[in-house]
Protein backbone atom coordinates (compact mmCIF):
# COMPACT_ATOMS: atom_id res chain seq x y z
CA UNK A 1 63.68 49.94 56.42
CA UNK A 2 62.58 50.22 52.85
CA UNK A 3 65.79 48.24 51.93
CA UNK A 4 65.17 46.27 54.45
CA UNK A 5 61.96 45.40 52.63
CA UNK A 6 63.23 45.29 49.17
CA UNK A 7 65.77 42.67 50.34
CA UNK A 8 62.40 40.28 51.43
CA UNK A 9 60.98 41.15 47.78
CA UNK A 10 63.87 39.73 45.90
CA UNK A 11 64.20 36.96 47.99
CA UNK A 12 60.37 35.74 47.43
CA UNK A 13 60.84 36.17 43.60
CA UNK A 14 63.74 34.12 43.40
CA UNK A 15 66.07 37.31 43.19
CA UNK A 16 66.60 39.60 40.24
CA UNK A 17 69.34 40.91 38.49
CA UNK A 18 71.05 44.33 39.59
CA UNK A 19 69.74 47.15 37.69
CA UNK A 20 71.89 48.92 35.71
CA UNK A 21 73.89 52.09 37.00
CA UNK A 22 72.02 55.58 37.58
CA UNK A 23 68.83 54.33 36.57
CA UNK A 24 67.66 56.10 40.43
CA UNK A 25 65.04 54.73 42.63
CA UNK A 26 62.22 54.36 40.42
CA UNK A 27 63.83 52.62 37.84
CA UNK A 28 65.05 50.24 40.80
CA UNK A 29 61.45 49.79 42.42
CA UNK A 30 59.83 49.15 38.59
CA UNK A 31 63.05 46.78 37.73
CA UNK A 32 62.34 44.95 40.87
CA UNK A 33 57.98 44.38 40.38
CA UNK A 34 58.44 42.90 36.77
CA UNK A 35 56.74 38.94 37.08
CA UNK A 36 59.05 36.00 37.25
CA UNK A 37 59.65 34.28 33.54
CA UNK A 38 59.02 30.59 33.33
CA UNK A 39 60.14 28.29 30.53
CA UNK A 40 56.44 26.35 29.22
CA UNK A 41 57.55 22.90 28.92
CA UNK A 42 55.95 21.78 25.42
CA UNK A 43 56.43 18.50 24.19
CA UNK A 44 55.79 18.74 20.41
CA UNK A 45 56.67 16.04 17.80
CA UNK A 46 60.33 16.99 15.91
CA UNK A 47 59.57 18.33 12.40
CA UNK A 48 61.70 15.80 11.05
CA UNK A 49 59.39 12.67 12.20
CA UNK A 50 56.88 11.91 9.16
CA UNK A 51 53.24 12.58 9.81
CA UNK A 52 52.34 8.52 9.72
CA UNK A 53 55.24 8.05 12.68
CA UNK A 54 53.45 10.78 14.75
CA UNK A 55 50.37 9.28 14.35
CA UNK A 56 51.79 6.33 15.41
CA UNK A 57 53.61 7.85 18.59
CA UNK A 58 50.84 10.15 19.47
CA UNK A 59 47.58 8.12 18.77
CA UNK A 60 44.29 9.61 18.53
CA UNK A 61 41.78 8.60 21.15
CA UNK A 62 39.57 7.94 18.41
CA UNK A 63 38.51 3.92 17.85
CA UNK A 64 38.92 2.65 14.53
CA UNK A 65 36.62 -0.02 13.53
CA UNK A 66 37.75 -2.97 11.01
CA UNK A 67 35.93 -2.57 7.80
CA UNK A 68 33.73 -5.65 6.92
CA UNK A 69 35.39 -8.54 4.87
CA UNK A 70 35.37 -8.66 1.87
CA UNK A 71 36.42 -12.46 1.40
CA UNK A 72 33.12 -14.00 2.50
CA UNK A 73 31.14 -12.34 -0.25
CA UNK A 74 27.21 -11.82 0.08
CA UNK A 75 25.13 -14.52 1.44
CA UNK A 76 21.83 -14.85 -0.95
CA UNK A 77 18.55 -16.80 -0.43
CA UNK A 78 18.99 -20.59 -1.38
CA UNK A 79 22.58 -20.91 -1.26
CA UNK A 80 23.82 -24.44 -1.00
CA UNK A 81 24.46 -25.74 2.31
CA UNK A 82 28.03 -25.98 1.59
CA UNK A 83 28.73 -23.15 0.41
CA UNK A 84 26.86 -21.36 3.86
CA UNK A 85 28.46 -23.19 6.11
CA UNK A 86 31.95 -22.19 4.21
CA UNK A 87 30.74 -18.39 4.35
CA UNK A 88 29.85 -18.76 7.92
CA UNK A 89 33.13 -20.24 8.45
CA UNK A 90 35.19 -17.53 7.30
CA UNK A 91 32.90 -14.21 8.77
CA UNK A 92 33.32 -16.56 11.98
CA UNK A 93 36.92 -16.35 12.15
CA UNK A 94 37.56 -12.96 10.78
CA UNK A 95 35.06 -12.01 13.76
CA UNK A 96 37.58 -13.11 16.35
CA UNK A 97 40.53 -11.81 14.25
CA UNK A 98 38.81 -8.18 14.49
CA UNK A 99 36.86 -8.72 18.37
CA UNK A 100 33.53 -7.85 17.14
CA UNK A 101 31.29 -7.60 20.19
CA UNK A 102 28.12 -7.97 20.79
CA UNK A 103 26.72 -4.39 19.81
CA UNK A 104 28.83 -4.04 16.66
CA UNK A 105 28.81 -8.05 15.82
CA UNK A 106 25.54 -8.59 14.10
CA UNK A 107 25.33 -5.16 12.19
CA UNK A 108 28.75 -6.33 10.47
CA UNK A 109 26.98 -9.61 9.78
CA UNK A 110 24.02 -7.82 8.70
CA UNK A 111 26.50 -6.04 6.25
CA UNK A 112 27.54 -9.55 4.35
CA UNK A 113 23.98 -10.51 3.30
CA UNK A 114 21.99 -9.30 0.16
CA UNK A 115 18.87 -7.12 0.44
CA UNK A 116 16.47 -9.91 0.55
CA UNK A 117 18.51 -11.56 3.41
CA UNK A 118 18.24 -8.31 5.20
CA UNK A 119 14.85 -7.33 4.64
CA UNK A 120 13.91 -11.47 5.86
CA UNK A 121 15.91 -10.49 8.87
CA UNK A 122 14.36 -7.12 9.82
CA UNK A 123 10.91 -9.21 9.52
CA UNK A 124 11.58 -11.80 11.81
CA UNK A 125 13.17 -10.10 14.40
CA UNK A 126 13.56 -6.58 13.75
CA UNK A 127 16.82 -4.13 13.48
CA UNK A 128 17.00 -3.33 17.69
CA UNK A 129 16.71 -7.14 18.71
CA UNK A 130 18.96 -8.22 15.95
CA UNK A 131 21.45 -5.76 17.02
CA UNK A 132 21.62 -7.00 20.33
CA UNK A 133 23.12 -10.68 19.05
CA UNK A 134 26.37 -11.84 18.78
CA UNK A 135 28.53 -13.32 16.09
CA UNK A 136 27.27 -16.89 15.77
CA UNK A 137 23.33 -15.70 17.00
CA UNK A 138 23.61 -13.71 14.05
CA UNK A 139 25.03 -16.56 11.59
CA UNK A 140 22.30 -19.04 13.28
CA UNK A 141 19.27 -16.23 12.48
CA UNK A 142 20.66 -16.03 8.63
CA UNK A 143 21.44 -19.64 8.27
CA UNK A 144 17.54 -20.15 8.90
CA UNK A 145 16.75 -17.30 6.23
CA UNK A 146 19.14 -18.36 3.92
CA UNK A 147 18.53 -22.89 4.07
CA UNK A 148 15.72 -22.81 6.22
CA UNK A 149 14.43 -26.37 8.40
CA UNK A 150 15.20 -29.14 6.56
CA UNK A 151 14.74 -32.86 6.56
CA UNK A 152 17.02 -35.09 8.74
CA UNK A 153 16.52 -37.59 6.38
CA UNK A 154 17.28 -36.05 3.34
CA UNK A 155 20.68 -34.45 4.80
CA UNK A 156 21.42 -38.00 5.62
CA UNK A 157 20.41 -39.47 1.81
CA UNK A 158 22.44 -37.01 0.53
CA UNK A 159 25.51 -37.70 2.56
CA UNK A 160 25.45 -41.42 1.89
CA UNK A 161 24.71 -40.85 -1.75
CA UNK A 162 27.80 -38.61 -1.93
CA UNK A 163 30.65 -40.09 -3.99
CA UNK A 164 33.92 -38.48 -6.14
CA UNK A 165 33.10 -36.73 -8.92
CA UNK A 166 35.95 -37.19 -12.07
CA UNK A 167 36.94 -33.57 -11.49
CA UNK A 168 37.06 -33.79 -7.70
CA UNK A 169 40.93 -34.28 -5.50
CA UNK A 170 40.51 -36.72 -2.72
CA UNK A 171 41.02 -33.39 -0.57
CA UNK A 172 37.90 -31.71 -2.26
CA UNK A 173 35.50 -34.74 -1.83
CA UNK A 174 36.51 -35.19 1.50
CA UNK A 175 35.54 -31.45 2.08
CA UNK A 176 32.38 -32.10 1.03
CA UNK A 177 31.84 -34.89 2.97
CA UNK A 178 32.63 -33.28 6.05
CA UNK A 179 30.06 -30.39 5.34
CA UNK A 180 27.26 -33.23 4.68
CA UNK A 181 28.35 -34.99 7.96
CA UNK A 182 28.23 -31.37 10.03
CA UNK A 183 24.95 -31.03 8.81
CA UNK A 184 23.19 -34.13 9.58
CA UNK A 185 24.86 -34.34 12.96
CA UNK A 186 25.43 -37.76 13.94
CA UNK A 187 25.39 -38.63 17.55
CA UNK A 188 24.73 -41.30 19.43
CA UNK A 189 21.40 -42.01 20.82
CA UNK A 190 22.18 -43.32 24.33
CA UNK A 191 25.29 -41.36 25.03
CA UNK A 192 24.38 -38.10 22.49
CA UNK A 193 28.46 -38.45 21.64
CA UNK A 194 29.67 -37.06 18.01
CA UNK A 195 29.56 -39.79 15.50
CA UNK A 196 31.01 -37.68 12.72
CA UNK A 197 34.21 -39.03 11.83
CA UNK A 198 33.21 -42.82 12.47
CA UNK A 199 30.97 -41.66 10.01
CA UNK A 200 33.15 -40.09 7.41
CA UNK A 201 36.23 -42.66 8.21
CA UNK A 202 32.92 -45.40 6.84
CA UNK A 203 31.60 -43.44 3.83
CA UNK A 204 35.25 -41.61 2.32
CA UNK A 205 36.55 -44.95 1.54
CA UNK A 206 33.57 -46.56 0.11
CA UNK A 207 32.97 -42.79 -2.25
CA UNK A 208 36.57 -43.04 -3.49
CA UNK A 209 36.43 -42.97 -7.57
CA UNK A 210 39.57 -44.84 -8.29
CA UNK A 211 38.88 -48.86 -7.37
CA UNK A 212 42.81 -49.31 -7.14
CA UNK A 213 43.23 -46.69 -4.51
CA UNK A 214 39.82 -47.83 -2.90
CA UNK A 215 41.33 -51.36 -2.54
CA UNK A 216 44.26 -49.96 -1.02
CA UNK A 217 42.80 -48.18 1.49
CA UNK A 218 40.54 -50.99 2.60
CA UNK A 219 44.01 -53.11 2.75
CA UNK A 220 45.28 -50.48 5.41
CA UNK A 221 41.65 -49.75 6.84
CA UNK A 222 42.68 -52.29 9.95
CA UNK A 223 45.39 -50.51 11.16
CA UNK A 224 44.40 -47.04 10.64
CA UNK A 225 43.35 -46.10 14.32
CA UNK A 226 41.84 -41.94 13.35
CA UNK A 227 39.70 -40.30 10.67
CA UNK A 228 43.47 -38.25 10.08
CA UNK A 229 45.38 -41.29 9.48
CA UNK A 230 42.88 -42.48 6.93
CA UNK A 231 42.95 -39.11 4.87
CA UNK A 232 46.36 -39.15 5.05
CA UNK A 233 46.49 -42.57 3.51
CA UNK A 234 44.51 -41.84 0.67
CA UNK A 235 46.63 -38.61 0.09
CA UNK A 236 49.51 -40.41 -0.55
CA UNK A 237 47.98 -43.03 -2.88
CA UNK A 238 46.50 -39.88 -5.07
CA UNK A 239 50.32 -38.60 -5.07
CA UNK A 240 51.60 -42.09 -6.41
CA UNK A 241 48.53 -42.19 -9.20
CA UNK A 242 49.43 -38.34 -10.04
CA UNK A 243 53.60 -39.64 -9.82
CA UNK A 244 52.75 -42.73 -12.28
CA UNK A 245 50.77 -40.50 -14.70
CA UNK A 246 53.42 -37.36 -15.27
CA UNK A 247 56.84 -38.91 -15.46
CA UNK A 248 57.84 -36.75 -17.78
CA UNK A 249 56.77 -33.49 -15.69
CA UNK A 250 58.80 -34.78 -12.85
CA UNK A 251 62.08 -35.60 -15.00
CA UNK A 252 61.91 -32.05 -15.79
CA UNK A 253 61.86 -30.91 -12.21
CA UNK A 254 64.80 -32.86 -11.00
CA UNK A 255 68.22 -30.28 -11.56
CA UNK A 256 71.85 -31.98 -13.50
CA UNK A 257 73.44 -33.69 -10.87
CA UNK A 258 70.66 -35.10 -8.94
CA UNK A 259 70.19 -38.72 -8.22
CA UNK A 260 66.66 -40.26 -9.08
CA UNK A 261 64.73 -42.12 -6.91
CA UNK A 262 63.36 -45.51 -8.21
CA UNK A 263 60.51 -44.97 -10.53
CA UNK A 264 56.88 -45.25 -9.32
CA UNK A 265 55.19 -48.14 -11.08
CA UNK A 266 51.55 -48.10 -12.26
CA UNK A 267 49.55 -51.32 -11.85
CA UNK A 268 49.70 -51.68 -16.34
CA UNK A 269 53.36 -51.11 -16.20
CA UNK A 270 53.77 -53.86 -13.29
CA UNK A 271 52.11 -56.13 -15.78
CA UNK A 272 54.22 -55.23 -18.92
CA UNK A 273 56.97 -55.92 -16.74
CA UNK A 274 56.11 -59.05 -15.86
CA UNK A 275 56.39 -59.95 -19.89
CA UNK A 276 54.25 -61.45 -22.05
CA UNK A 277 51.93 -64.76 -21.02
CA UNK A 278 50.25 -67.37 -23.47
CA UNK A 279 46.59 -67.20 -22.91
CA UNK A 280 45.09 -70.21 -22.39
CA UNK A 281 41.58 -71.50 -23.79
CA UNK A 282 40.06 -75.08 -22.55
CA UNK A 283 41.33 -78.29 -21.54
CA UNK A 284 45.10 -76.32 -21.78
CA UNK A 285 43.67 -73.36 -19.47
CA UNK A 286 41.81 -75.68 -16.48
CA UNK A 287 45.28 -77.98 -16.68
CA UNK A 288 47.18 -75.03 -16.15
CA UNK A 289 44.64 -74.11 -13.09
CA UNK A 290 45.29 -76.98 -11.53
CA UNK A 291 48.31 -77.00 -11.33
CA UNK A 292 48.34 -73.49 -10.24
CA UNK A 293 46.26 -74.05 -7.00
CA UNK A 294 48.67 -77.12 -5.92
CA UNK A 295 52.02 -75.42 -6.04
CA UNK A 296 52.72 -72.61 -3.72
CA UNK A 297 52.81 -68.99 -5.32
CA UNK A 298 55.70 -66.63 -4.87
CA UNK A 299 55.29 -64.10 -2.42
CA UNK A 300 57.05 -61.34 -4.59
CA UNK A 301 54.90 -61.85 -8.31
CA UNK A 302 51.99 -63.96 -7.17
CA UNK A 303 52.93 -66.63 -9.94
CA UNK A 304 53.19 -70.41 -9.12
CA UNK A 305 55.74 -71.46 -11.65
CA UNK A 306 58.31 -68.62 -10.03
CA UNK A 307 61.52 -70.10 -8.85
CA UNK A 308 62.66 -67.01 -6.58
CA UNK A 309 65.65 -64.86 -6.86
CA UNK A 310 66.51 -63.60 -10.58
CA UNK A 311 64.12 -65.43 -12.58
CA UNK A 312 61.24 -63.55 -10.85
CA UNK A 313 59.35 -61.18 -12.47
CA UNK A 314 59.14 -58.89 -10.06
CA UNK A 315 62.51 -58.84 -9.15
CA UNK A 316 63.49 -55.43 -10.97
CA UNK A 317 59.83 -54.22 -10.30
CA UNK A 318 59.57 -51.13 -7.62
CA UNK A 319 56.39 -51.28 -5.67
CA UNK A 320 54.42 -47.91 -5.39
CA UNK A 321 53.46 -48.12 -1.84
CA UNK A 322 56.69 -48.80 0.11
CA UNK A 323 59.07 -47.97 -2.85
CA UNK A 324 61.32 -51.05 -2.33
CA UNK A 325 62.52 -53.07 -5.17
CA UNK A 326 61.46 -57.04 -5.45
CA UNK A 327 58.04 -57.05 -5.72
CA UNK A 328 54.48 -55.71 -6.85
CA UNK A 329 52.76 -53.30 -5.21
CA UNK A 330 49.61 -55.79 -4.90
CA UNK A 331 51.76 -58.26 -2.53
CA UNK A 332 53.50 -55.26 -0.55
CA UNK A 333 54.06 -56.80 2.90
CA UNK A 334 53.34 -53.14 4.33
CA UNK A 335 49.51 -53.77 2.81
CA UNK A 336 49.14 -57.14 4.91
CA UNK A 337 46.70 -56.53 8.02
């Protein structure tokens, strides 16, 4: 019976091993009561992994917050408009880079502004409600701390006033034109639509600084269907004045071997190439104007006494819009509405 019984013990604990020989009955029975051993499964990082790749493969449930940006700088009381709506631009997008919400959003904000800002802030609405606001509430509350209400009318005088300064790339006065334009906000009065580039497609080309490139553009204007295409026109006309002004620069930059593209002529080169004319004073000068107006001018140089083909003027000249040899860039076919 008793073996009987130790037989039912050894099966329930998964058997033991066989004591050893003449250890007697009571070395048997304690042999036999001794617990089960069990193998703790521990997962533990190798100690050859780097500390930075286990912190990567077993995260922390800790939540890291982004720390503010420090590209926007500090906004101040009576920044320009332009240079707000630039700052509220960029804390804008690095918001939905970093998914500030709405608890954490305007205390970030909050961060970006001086002490005055911040103490204007806590004054008008106080630390709990301002807390409470999202990303662009919170821009909106500064942006009437920082510029305050102003004027329609004098956004408007300033944006049709604008024009490019000597310093100023056609991509930097357009800039500016576009931050006048967002703050007057032009909309139609019956159908309250955005009016903002018909505006700015109107008042870039009439702001331009350089009357050649101005006349250009207004050449094109008829066929230019966006506010893009019109930008993009006066781009390249600022690369062709840049091209015409640095030749040497961009001799320099070509390698030994390359072939050179025609040279970019500049309206006072066009007329040195067109040689030297006898000015005319008086009876000679309205003799020569009327014959002028009854004989029909070449289409290439513009001159009435041109026969065509190699005895035209322009017939080495390369024009600066289309590139094309034969004629001056004034009488470019592509600048014909």
């Amino acid at each position: 019976m008793a073996q009987y019984l130790q037989g039912l013990m050894e099966e329930g604990m998964g058997g033991v091993e066989t004591p050893p020989a003449g250890s007697g009955r009571a070395g048997t029975a304690a042999w036999s009561n001794l617990p089960p051993y069990h193998n703790a499964t521990r997962y533990t990082p190798s100690p050859d992994i780097p500390p930075a790749t286990q912190q990567q493969l077993w995260p922390t449930t800790r939540q890291h917050r982004p720390p503010p940006p420090p590209g926007p700088g500090g906004a101040t009381v009576g920044m320009s408009p332009a240079t707000f709506e630039a700052w509220a631009t960029s804390v804008e997008d690095y918001s939905s880079i970093c998914g500030w919400a709405a608890p954490t959003a305007a205390p970030y904000v909050r961060l970006l502004c001086n002490t005055e800002v911040q103490q204007r802030i806590d004054a008008r609405l106080g630390k709990q409600v301002f807390r409470q606001l999202s990303t662009k509430e919170a821009i909106d509350v500064v942006r009437s701390v920082v510029i305050g209400t102003r004027c329609i009318v004098g956004a408007w005088a300033e944006f049709f006033s604008l024009a490019q300064a000597s310093s100023d790339s056609v991509c930097a006065y357009i800039s500016q034109c576009r931050a006048k334009a967002n703050e007057c906000g032009f909309r139609c009065p019956e159908c309250q639509c955005s009016l903002e580039e018909y505006m700015l497609s109107k008042k870039i080309v009439m702001g331009l600084r350089d009357r050649n490139m101005k006349a250009g553009v207004l050449r094109c204007f008829p066929r230019l269907e966006s506010f893009i295409e019109i930008v993009r026109v006066c781009e390249i006309f600022e690369a062709a004045e840049k091209a015409s002004e640095q030749p040497s620069s961009y001799v320099a930059s070509v390698g030994v071997g390359d072939t050179l593209p025609p040279p970019v002529m500049a309206p006072q080169h066009e007329v040195a190439a067109a040689g030297p004319a006898r000015r005319l004073s008086g009876q000679g000068k309205t003799r020569q104007d009327g014959v002028r107006r009854g004989r029909r001018r070449c289409p290439a140089c513009g001159e009435s006494e041109c026969t065509g083909g190699r005895q035209c003027r322009a017939f080495a000249a390369t024009c600066r819009c289309c590139g094309q040899k034969g004629h001056f860039w004034r009488l470019c076919p592509a600048l014909t509405p």
